[in-house]
C-alpha atoms as a PDB file:
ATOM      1  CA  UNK A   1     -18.650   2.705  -8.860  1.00  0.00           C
ATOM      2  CA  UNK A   2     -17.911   2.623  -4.725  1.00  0.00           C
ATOM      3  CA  UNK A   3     -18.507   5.438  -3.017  1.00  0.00           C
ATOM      4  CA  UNK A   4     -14.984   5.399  -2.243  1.00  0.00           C
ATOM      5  CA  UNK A   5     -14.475   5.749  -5.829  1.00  0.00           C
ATOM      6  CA  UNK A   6     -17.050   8.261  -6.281  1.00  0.00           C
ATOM      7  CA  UNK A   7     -15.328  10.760  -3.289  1.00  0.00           C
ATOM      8  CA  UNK A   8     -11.864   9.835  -4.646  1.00  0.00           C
ATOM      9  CA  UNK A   9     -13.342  11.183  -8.570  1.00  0.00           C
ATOM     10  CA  UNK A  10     -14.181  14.249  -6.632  1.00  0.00           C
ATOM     11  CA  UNK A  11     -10.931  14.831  -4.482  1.00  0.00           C
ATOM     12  CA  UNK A  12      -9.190  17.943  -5.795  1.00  0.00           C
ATOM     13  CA  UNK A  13      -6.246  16.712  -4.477  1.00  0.00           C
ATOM     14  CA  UNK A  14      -6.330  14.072  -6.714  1.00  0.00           C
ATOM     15  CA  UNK A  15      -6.479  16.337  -9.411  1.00  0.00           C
ATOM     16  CA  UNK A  16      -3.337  18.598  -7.972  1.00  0.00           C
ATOM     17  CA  UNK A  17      -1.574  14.729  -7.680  1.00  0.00           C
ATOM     18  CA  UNK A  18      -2.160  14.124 -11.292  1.00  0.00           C
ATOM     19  CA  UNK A  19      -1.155  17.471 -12.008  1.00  0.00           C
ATOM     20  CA  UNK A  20       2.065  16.730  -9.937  1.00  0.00           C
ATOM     21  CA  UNK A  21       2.615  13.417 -12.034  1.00  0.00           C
ATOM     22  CA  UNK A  22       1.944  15.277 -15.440  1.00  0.00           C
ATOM     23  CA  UNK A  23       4.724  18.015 -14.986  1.00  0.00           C
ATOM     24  CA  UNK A  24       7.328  15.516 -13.140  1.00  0.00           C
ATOM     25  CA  UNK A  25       6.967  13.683 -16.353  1.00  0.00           C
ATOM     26  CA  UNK A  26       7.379  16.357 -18.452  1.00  0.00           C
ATOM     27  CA  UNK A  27      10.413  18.383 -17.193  1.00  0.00           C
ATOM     28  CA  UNK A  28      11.931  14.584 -16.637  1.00  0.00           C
ATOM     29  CA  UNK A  29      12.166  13.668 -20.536  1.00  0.00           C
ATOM     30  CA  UNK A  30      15.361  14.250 -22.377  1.00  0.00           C
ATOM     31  CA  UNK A  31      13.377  15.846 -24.947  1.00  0.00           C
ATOM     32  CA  UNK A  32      12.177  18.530 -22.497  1.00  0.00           C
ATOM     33  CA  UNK A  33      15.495  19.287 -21.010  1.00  0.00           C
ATOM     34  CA  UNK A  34      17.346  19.311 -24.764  1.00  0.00           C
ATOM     35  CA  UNK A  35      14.891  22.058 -25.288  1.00  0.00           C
ATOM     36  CA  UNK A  36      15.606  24.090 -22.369  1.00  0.00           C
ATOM     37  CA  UNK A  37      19.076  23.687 -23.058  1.00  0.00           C
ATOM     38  CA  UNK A  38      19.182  25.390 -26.449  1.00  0.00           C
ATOM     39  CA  UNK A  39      16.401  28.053 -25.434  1.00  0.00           C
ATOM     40  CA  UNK A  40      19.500  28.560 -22.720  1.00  0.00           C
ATOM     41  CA  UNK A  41      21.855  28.779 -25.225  1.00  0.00           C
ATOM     42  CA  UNK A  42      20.615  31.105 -27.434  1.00  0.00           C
ATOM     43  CA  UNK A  43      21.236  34.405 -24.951  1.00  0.00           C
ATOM     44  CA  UNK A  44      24.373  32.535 -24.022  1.00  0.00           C
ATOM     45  CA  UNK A  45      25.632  32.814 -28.130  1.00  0.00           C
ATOM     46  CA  UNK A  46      23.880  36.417 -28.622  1.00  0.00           C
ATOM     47  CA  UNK A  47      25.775  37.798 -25.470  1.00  0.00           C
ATOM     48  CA  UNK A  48      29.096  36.400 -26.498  1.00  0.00           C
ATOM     49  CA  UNK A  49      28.304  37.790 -30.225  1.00  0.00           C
ATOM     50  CA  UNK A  50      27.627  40.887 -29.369  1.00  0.00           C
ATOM     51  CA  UNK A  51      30.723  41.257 -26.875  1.00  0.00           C
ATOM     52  CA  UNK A  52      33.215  40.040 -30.019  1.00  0.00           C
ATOM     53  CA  UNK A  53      31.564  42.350 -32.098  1.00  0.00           C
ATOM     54  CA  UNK A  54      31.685  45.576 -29.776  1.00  0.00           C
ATOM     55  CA  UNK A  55      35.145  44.630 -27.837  1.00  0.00           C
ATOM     56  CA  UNK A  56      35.489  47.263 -25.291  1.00  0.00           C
ATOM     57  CA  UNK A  57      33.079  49.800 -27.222  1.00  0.00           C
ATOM     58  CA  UNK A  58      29.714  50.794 -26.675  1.00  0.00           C
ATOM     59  CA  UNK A  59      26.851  51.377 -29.348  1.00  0.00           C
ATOM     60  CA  UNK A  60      24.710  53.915 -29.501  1.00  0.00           C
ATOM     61  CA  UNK A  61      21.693  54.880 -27.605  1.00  0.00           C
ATOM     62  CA  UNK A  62      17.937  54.170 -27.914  1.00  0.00           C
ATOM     63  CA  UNK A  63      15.833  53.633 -31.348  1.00  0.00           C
ATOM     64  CA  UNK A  64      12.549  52.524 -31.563  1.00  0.00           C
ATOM     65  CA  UNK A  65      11.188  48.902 -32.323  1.00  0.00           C
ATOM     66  CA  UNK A  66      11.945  45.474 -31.061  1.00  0.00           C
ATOM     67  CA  UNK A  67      14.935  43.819 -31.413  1.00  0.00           C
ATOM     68  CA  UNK A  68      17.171  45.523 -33.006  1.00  0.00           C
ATOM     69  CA  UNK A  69      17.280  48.694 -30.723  1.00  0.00           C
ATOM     70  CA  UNK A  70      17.669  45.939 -27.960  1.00  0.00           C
ATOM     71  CA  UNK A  71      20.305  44.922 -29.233  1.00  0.00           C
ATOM     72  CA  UNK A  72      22.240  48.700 -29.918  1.00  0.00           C
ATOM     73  CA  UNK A  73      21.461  49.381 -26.004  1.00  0.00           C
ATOM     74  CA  UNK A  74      23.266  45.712 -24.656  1.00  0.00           C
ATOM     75  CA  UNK A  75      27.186  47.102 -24.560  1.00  0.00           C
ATOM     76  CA  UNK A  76      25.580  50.211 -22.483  1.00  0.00           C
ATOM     77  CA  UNK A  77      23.510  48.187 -19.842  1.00  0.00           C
ATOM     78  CA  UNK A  78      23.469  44.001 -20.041  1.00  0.00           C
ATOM     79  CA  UNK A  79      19.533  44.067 -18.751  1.00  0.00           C
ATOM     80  CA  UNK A  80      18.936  44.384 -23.038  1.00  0.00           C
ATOM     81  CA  UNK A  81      20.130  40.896 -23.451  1.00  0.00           C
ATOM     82  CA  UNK A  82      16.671  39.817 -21.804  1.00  0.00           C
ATOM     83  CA  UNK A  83      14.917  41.484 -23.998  1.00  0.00           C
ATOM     84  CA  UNK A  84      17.211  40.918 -27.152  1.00  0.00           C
ATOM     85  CA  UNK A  85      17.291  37.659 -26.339  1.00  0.00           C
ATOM     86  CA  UNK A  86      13.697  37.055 -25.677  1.00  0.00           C
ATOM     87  CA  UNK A  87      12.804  38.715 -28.951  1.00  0.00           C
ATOM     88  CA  UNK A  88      14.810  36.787 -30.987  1.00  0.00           C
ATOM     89  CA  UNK A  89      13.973  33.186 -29.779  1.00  0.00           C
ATOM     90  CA  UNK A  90       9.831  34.382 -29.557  1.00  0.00           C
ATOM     91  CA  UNK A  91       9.626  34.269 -33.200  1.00  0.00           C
ATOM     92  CA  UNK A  92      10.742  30.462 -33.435  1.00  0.00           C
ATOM     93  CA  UNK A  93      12.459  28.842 -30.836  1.00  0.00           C
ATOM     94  CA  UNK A  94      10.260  29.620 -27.748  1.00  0.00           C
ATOM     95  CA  UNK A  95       6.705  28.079 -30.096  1.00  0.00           C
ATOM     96  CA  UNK A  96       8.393  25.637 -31.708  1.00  0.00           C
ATOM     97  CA  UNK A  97       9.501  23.705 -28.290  1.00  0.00           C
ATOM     98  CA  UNK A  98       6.053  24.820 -27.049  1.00  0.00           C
ATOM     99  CA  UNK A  99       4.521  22.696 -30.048  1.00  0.00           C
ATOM    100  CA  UNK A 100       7.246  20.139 -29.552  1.00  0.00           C
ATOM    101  CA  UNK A 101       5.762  19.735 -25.727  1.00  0.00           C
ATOM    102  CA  UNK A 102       1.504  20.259 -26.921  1.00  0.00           C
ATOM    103  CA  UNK A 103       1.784  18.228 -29.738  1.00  0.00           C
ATOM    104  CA  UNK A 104       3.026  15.020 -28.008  1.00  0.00           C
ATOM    105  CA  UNK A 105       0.807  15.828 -24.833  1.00  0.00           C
ATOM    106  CA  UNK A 106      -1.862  12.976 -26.170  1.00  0.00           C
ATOM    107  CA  UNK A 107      -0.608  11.919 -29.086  1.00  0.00           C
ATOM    108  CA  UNK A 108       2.461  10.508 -26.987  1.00  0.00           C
ATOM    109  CA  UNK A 109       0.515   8.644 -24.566  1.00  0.00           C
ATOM    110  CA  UNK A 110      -1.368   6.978 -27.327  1.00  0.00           C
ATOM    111  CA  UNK A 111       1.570   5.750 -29.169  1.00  0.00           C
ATOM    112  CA  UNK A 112       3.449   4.488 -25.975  1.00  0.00           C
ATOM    113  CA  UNK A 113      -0.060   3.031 -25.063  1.00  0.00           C
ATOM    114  CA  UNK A 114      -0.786   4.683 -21.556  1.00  0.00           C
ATOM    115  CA  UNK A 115      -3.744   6.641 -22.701  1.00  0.00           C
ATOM    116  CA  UNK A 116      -6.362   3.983 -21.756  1.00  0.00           C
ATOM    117  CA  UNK A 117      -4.464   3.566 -18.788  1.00  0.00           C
ATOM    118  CA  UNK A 118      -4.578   7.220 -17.851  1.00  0.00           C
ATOM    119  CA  UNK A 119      -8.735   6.950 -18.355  1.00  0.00           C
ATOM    120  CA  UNK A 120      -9.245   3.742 -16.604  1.00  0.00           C
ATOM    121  CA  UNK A 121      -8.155   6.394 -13.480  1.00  0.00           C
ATOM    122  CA  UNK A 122     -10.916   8.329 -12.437  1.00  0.00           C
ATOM    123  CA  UNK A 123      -9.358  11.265 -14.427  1.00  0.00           C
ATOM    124  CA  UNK A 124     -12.138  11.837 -16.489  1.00  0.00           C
ATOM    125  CA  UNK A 125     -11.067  12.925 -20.311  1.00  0.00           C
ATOM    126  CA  UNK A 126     -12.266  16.636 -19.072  1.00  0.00           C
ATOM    127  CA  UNK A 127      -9.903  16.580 -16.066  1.00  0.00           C
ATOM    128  CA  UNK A 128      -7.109  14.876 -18.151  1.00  0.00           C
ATOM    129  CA  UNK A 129      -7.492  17.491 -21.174  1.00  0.00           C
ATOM    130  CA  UNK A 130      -7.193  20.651 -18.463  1.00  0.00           C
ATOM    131  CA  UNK A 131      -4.159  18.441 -16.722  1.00  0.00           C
ATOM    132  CA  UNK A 132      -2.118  18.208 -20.396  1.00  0.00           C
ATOM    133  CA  UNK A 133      -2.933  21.995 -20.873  1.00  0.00           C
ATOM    134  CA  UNK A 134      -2.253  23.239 -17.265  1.00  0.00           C
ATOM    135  CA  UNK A 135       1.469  21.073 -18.097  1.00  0.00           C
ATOM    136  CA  UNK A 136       1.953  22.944 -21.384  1.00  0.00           C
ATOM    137  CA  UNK A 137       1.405  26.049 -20.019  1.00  0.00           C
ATOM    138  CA  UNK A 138       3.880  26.025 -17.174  1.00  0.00           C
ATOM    139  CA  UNK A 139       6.753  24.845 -19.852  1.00  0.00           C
ATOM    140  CA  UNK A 140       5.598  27.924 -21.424  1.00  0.00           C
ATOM    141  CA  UNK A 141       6.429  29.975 -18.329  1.00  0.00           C
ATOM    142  CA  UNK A 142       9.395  27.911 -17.598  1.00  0.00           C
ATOM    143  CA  UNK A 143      10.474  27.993 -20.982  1.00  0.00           C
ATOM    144  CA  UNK A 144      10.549  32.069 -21.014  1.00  0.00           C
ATOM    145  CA  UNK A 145      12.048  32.089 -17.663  1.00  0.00           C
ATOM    146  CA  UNK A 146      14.808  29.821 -18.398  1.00  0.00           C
ATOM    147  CA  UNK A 147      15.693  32.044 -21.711  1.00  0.00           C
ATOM    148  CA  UNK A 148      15.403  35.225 -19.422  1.00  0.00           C
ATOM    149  CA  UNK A 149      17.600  34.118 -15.958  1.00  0.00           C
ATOM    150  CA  UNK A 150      20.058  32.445 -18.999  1.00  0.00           C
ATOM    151  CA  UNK A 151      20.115  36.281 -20.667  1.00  0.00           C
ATOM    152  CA  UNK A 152      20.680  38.213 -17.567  1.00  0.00           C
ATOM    153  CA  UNK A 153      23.118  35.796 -15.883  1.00  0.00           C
ATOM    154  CA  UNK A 154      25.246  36.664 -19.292  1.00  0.00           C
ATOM    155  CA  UNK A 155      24.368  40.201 -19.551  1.00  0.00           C
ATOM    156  CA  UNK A 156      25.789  40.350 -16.002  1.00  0.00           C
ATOM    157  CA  UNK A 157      28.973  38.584 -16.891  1.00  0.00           C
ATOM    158  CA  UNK A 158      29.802  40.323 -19.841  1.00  0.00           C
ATOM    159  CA  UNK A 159      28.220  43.930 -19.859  1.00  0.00           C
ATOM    160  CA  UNK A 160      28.128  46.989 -17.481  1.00  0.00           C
ATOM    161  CA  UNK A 161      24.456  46.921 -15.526  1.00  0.00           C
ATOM    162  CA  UNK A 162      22.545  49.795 -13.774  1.00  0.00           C
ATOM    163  CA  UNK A 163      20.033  52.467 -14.335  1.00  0.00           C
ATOM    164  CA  UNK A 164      18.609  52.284 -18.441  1.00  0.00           C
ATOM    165  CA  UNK A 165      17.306  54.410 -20.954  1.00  0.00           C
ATOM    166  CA  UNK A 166      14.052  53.065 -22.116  1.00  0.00           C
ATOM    167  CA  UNK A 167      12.911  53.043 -26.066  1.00  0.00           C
ATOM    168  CA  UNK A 168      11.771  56.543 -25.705  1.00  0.00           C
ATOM    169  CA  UNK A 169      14.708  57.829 -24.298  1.00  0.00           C
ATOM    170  CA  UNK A 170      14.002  57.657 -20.793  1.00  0.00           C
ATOM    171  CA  UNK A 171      16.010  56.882 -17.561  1.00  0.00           C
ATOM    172  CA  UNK A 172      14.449  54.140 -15.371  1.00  0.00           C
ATOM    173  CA  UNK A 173      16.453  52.816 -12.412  1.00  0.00           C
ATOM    174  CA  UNK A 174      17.781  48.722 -12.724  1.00  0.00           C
ATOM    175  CA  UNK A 175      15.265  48.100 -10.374  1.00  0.00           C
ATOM    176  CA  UNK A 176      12.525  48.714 -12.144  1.00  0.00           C
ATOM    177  CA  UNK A 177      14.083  47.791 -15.266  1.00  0.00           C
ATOM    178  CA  UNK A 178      14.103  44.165 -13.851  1.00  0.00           C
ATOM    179  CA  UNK A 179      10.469  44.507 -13.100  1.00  0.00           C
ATOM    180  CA  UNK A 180       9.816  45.312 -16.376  1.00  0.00           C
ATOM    181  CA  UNK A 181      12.293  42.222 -17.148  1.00  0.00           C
ATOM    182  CA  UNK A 182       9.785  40.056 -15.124  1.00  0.00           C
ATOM    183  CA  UNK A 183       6.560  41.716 -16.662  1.00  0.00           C
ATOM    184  CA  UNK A 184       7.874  40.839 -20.370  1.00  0.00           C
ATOM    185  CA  UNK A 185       8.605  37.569 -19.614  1.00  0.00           C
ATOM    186  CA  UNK A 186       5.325  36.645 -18.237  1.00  0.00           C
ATOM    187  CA  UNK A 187       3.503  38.334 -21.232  1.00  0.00           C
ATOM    188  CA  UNK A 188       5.658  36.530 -23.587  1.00  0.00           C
ATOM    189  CA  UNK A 189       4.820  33.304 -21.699  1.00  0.00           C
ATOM    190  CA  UNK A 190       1.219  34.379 -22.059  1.00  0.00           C
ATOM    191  CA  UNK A 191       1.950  34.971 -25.747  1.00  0.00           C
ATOM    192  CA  UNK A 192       2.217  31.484 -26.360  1.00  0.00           C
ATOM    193  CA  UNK A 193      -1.172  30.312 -24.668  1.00  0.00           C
ATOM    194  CA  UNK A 194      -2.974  30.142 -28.169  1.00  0.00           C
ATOM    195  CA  UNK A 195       0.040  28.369 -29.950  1.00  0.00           C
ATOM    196  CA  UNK A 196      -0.520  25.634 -26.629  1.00  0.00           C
ATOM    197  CA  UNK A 197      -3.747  25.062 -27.160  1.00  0.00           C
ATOM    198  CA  UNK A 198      -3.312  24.391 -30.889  1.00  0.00           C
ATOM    199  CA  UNK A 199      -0.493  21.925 -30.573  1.00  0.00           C
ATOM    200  CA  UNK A 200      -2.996  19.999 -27.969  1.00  0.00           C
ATOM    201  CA  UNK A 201      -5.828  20.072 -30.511  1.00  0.00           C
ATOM    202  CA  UNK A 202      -3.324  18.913 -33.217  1.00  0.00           C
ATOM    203  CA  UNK A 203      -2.387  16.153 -30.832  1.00  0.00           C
ATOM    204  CA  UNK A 204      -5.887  14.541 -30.079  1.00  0.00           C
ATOM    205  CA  UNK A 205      -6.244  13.820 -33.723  1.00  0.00           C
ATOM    206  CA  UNK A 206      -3.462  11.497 -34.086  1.00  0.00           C
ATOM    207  CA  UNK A 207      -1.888   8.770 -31.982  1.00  0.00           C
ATOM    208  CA  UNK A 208       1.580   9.211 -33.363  1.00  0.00           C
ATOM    209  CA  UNK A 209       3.575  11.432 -31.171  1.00  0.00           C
ATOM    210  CA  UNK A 210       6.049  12.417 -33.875  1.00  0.00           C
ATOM    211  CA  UNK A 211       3.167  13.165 -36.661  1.00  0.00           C
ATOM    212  CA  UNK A 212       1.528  15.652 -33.740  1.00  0.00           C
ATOM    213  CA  UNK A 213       5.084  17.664 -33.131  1.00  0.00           C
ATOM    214  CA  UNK A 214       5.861  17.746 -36.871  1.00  0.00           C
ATOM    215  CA  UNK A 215       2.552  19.062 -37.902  1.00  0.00           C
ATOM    216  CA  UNK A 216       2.071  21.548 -35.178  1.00  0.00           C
ATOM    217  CA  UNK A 217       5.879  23.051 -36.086  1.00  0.00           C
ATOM    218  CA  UNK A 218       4.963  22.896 -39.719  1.00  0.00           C
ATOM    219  CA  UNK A 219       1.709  24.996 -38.840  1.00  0.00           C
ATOM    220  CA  UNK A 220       3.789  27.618 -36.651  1.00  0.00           C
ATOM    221  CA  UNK A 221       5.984  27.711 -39.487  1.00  0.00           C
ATOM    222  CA  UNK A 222       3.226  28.316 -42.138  1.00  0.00           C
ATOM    223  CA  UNK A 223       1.368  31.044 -39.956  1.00  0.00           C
ATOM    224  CA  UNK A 224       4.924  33.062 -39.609  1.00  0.00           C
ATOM    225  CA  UNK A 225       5.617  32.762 -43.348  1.00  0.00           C
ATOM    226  CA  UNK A 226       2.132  34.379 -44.225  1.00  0.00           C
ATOM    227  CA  UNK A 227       2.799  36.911 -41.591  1.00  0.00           C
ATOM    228  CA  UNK A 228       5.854  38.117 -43.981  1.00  0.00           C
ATOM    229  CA  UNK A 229       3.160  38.688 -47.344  1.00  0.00           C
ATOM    230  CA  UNK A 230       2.335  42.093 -47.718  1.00  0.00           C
ATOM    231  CA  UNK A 231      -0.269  40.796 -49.949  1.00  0.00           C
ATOM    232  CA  UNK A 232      -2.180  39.307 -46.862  1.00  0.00           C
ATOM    233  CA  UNK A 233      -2.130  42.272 -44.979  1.00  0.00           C
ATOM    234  CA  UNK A 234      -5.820  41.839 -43.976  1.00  0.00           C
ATOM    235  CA  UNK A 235      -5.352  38.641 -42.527  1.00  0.00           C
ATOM    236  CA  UNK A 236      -1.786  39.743 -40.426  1.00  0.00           C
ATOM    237  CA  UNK A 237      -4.230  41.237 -37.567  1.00  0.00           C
ATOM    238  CA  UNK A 238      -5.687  38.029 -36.637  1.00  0.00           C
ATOM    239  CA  UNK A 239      -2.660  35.417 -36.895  1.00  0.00           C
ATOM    240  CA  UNK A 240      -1.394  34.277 -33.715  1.00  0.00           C
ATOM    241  CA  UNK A 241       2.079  35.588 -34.009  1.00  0.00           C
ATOM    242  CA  UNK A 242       1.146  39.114 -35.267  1.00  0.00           C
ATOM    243  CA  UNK A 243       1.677  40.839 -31.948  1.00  0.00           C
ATOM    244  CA  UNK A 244       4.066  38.292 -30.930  1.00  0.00           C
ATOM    245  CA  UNK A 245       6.699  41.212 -30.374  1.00  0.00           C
ATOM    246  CA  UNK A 246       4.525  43.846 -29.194  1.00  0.00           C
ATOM    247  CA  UNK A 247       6.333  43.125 -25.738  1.00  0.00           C
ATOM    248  CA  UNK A 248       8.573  45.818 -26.581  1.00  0.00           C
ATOM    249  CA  UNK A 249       6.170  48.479 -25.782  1.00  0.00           C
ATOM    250  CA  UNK A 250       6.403  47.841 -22.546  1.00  0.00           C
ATOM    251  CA  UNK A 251      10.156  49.690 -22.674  1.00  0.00           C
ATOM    252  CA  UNK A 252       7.897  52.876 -23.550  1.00  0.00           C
ATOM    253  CA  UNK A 253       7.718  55.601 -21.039  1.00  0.00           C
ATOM    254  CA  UNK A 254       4.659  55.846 -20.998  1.00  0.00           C
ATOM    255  CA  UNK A 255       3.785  52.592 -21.789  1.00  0.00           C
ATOM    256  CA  UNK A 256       1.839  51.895 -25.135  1.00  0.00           C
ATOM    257  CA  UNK A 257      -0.995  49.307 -24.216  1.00  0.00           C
ATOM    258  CA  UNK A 258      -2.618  49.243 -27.124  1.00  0.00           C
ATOM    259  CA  UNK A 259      -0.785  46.454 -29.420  1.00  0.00           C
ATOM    260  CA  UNK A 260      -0.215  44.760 -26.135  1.00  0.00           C
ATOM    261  CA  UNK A 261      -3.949  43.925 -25.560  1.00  0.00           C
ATOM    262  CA  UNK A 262      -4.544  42.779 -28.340  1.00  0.00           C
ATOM    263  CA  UNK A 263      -1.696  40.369 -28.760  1.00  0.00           C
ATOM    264  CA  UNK A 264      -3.417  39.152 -25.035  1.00  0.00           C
ATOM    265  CA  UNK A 265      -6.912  39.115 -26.519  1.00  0.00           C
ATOM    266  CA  UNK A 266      -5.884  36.818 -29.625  1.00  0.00           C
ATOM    267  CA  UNK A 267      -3.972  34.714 -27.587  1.00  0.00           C
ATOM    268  CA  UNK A 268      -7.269  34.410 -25.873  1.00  0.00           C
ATOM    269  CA  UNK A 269      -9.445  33.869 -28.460  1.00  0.00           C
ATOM    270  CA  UNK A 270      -7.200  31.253 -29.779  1.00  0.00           C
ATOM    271  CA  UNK A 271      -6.888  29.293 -26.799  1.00  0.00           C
ATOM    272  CA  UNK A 272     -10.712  29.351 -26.330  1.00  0.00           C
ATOM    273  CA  UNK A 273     -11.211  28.498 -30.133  1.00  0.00           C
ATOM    274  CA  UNK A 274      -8.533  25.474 -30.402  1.00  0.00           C
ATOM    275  CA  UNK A 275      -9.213  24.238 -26.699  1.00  0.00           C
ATOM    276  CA  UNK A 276     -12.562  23.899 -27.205  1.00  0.00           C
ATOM    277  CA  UNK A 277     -11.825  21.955 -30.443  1.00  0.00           C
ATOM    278  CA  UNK A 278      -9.362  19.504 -28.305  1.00  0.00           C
ATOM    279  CA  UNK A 279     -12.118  19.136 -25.546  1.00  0.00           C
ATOM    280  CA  UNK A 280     -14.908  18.432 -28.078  1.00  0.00           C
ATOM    281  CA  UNK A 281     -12.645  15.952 -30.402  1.00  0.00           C
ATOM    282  CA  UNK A 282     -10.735  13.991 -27.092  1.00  0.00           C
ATOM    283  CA  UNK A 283     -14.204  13.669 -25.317  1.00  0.00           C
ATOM    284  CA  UNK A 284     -15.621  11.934 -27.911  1.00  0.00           C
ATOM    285  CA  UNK A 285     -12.594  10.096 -29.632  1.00  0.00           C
ATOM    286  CA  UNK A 286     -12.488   6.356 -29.599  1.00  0.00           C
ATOM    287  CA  UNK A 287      -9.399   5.830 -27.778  1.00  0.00           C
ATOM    288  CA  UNK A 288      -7.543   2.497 -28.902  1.00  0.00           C
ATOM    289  CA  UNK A 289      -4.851   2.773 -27.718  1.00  0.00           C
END
């Protein structure tokens, strides 16, 4: 290797121009922006349910728990269609696009052949790993931000907006009810860190694209299922989506933390867990192709 080379391995602005190359290829595929659309959609169709439903009449006040007293609070102030609408696509839509997006991080390169290309750069299969995860994780933000600008642009349009009554029956100006807005986005964005890191694990043991996507869904799928048995009650605590909607505590006054950092913590511990797995299996992976 050239010294050239060697200071050119080093650059970190090399790194932030692969990093630049990762996402423009990412939020330029079809497949990305079909997902965005329908995350889009869905507080487009629960806004315009909700207004056929309630014509001119409003539902009653607060209630405790996630989505459903959300949704009794959206005829009275259209800031709860961000939160409706973020609880109800958390549960599937929002991880399933994220493993759509993880799972064909590597696994798509190697079936359209470009992974040796990518290491005959002076990427290093360290750098690249961080570069695929650093991607994933800003379509997670993006992702939760598109669902929550798509919620209150339609909770503008069709509902009444101003000061709110949080889930304990408090009053809170709009202001800070879009803070809190903002706040619950980025921990639902954070929510998804562990499912990330498991779709990029799932996609350095395969070189089909489509086989990495399919079996990362199929795992989100089979974690939420056992979530449901009360017979696995045990196990509920440490399953990624457990806390999943433990967002809605932050529409407590005061705010209950406690369910909150923990969802944070797993999401953590996952992420460490499975991207440690990617790192150790991609570093050492024969790459054919």
């Amino acid at each position: 290797m050239s010294r050239a080379d060697a200071v050119r391995e080093a650059s970190p602005l090399w790194t932030l121009g692969l990093l630049r190359s990762e996402l423009l290829t990412t939020f330029r595929r079809w497949r990305t922006l079909a997902l965005l659309g329908v995350l889009a959609a869905v507080p487009v169709l629960v806004g315009v349910a909700v207004r056929i439903e309630t014509g001119d009449g409003s539902s009653g006040g607060g209630g405790g728990g996630g989505g459903p007293a959300f949704i009794s609070q959206i005829t009275n102030n259209g800031l709860f269609l961000v939160f409706t609408a973020l609880a109800a696509t958390l549960p599937f839509f929002l991880p399933m696009a994220i493993g759509v997006v993880a799972g064909d991080a590597l696994a798509g390169e190697a079936n359209a052949g470009t992974l040796r290309y990518l290491l005959v750069a002076p990427a290093g299969r360290s750098r690249l790993l961080l570069t695929k995860y650093a991607a994933v994780m800003t379509f997670c933000l993006v992702a939760t931000l598109v669902v929550a600008l798509s919620a209150l642009t339609v909770g503008a349009l069709l509902f009444p907006l101003g000061d709110l009554t949080t889930i304990s029956g408090t009053r809170i100006s709009f202001a800070e009810g879009l803070g809190r807005a903002l706040l619950i986005a980025l921990v639902v964005a954070l929510s998804l860190i562990g499912v990330a890191a498991l779709g990029l694990f799932v996609s350095t043991l395969t070189n089909s694209g489509i086989a990495a996507m399919a079996t990362t869904v199929g795992l989100l799928i089979t974690v939420q299922i056992l979530d449901q048995i009360p017979q696995l009650h045990a196990l509920h605590p440490y399953l990624f989506s457990h806390y999943w909607l433990s967002f809605a505590d932050l529409m407590r006054e005061p705010v209950y933390w406690d369910d909150l950092t923990k969802n944070l913590g797993l999401q953590a511990l996952y992420a460490a867990v499975f991207g440690s797995a990617a790192w150790a299996r991609f570093t050492a992976k024969d790459i054919t192709a």
